[in-house]
N, C-alpha and C. Protein backbone atom coordinates (compact mmCIF):
# COMPACT_ATOMS: atom_id res chain seq x y z
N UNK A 1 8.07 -60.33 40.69
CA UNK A 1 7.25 -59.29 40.13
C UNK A 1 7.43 -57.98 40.88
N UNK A 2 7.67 -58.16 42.21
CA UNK A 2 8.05 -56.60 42.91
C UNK A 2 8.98 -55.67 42.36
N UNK A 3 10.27 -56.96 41.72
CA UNK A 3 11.29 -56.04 41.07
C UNK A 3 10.71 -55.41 39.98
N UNK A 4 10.16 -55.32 39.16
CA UNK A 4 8.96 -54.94 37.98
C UNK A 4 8.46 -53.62 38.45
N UNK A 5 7.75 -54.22 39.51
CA UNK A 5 5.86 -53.51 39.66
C UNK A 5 6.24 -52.33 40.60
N UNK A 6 7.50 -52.72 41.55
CA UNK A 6 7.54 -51.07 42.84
C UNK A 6 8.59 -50.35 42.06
N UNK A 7 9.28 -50.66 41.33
CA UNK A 7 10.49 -49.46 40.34
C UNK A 7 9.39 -48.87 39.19
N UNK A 8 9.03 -49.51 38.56
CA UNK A 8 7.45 -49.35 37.51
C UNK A 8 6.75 -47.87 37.91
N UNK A 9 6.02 -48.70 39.53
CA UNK A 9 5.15 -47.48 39.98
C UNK A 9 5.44 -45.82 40.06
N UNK A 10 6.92 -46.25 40.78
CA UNK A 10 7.48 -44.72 41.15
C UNK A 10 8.27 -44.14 40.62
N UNK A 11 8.54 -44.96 39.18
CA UNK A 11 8.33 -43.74 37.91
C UNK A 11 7.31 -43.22 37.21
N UNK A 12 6.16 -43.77 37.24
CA UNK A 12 4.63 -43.32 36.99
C UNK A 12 4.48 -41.93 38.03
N UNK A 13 4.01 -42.58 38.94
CA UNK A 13 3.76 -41.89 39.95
C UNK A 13 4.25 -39.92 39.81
N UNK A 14 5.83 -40.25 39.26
CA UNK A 14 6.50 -39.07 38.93
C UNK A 14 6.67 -38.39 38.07
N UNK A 15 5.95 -39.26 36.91
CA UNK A 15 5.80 -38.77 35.86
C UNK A 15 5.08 -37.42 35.72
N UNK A 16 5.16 -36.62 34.99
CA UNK A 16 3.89 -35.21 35.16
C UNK A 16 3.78 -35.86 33.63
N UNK A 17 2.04 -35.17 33.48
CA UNK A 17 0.92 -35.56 32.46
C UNK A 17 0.48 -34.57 31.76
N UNK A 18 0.00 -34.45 30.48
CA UNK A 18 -0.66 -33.00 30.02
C UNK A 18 -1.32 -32.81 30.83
N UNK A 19 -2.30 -33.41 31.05
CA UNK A 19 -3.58 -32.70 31.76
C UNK A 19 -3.36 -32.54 33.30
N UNK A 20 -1.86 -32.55 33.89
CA UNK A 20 -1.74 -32.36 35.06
C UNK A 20 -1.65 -33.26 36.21
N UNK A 21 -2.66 -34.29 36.22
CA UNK A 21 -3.18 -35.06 37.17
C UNK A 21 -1.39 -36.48 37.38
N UNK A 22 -1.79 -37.24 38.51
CA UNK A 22 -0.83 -38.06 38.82
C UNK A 22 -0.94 -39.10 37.45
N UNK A 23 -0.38 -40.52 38.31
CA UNK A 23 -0.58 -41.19 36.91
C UNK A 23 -1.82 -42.15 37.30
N UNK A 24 -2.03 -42.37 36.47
CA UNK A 24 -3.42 -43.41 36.43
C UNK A 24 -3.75 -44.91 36.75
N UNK A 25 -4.58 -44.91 37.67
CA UNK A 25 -4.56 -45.84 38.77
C UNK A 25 -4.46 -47.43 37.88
N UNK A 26 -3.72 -48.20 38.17
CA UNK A 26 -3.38 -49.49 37.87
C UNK A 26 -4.63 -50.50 37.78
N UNK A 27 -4.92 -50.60 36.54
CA UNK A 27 -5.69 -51.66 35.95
C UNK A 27 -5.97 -53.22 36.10
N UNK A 28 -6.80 -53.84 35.99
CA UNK A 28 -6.85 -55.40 35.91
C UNK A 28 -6.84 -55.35 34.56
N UNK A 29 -5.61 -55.82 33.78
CA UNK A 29 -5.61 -56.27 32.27
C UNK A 29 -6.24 -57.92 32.42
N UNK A 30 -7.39 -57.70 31.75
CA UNK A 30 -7.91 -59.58 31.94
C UNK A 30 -7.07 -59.90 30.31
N UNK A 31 -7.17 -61.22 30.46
CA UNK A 31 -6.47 -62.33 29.66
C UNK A 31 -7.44 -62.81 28.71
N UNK A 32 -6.37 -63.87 27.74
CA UNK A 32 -7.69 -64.55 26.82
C UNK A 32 -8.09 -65.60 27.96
N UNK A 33 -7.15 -65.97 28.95
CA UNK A 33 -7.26 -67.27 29.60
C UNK A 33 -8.77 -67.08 30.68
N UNK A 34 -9.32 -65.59 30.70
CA UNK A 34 -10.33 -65.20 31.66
C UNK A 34 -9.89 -65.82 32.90
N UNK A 35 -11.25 -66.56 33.25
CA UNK A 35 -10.82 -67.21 35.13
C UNK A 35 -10.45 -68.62 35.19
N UNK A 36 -10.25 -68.75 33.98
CA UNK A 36 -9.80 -70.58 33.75
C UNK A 36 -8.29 -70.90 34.46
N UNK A 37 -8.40 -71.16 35.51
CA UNK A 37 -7.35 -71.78 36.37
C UNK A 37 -6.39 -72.53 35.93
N UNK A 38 -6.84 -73.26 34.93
CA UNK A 38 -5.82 -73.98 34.38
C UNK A 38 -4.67 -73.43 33.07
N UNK A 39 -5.59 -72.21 33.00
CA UNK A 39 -4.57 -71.69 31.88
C UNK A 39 -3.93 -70.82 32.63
N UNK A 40 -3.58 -70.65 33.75
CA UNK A 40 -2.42 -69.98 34.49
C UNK A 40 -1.71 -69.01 34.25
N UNK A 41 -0.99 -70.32 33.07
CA UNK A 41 0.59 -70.43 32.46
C UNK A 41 0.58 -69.34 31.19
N UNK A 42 -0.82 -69.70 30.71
CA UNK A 42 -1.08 -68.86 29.47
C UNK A 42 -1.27 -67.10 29.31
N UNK A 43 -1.75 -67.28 30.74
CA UNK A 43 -2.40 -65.45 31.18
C UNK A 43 -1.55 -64.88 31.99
N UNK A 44 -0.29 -65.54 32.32
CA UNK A 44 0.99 -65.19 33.17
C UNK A 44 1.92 -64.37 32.25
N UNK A 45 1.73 -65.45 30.74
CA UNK A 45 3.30 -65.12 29.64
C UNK A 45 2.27 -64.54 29.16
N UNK A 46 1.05 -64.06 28.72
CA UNK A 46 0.38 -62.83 28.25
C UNK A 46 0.42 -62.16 28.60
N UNK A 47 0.26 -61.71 29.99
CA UNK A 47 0.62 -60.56 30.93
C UNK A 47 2.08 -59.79 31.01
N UNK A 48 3.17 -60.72 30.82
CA UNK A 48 4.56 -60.41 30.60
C UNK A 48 4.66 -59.81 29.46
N UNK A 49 4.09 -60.33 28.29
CA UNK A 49 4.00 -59.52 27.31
C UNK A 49 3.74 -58.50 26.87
N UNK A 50 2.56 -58.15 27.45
CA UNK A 50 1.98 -56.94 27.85
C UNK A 50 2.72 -56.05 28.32
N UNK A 51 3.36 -56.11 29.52
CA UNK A 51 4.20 -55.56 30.68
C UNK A 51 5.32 -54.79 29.26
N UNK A 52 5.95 -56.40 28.78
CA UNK A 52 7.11 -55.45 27.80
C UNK A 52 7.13 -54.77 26.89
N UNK A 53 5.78 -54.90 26.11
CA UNK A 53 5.19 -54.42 25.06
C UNK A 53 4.90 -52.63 25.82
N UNK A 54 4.36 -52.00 27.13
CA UNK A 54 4.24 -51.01 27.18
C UNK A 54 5.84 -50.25 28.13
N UNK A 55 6.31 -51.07 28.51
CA UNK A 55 8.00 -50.67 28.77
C UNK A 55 8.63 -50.26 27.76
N UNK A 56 8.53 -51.05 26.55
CA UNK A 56 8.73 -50.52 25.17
C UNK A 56 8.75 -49.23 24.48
N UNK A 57 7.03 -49.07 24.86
CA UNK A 57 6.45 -47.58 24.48
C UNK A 57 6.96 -46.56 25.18
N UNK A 58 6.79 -47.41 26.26
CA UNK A 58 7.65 -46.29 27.52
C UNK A 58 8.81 -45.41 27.19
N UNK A 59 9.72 -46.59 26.95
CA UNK A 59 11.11 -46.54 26.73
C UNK A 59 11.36 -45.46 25.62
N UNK A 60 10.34 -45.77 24.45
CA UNK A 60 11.04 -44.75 23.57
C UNK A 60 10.60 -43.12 23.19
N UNK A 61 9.32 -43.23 24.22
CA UNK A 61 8.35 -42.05 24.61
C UNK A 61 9.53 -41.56 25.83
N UNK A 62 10.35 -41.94 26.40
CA UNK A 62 10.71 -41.20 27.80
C UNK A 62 12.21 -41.20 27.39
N UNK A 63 12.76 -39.74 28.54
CA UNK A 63 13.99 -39.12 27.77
C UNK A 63 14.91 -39.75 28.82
N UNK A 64 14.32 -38.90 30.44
CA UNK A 64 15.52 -39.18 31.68
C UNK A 64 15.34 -40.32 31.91
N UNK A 65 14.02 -41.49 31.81
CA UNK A 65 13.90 -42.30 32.78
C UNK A 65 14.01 -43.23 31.76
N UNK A 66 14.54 -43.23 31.05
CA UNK A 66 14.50 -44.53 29.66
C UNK A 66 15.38 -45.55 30.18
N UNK A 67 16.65 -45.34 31.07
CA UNK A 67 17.70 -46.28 31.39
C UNK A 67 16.59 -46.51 32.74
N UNK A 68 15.90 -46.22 33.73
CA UNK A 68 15.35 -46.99 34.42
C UNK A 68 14.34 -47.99 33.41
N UNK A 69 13.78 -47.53 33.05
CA UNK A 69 13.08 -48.33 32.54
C UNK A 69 13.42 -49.69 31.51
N UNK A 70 14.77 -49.63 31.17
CA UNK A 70 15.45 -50.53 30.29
C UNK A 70 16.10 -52.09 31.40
N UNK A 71 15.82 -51.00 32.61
CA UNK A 71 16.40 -51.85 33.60
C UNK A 71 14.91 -52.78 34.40
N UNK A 72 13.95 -52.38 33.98
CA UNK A 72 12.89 -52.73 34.48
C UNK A 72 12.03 -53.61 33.71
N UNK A 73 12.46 -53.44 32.47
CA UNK A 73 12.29 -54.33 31.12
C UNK A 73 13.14 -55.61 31.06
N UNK A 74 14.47 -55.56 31.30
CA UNK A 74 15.51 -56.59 31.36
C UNK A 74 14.94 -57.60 32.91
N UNK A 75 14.47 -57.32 33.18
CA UNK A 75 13.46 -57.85 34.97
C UNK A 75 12.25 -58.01 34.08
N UNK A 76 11.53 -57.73 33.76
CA UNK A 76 10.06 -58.36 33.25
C UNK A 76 10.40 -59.47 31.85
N UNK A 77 11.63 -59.49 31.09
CA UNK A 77 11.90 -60.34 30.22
C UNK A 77 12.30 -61.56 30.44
N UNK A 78 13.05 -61.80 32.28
CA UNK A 78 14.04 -62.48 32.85
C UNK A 78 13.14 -63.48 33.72
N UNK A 79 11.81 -63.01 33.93
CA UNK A 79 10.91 -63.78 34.59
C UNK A 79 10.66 -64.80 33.81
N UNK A 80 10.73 -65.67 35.08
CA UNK A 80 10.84 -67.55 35.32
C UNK A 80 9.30 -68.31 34.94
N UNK A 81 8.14 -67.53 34.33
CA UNK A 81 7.13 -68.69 34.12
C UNK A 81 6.52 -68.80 33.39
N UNK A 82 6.42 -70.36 33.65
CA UNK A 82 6.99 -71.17 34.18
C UNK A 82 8.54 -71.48 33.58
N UNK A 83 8.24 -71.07 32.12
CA UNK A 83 9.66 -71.75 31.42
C UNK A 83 9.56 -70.33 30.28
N UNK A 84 10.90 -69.73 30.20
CA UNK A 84 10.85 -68.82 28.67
C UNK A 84 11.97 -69.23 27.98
């Protein structure tokens, strides 16, 4: 997930915004799985989804940083869990 989450950040981070400000502080996306421990597996590959679903947006909203981000997408698709 580091390969993801620290290339991720510090293109945010650098991004400039209409309204000026940095980028916006990193969220807890909760799951359908809530705090049920046993669904793990379920709120892991929801979360991945998530992840690629706004790399996506990213990707086709952004001009210079679209090839980072294609590269950061191909790393959040490639993740191991448990099984894809």
């Amino acid at each position: 997930m580091v390969n993801i989450m620290t290339p991720l950040a510090e293109i945010m981070v650098q991004e400039p915004f209409q309204n000026g400000t940095a980028a916006p502080a990193f969220q807890f996306y909760p799951t359908e799985a809530g705090e049920d421990a046993s669904k793990v597996d379920e709120a892991a590959k929801e979360l991945q989804e998530a992840i690629i679903l706004h790399l996506e947006r990213a990707i086709d909203a952004a001009s210079e940083k679209a090839e980072a981000l294609r590269v950061i997408k191909f790393s959040a698709e490639n993740i191991l869990w448990p099984v894809n």
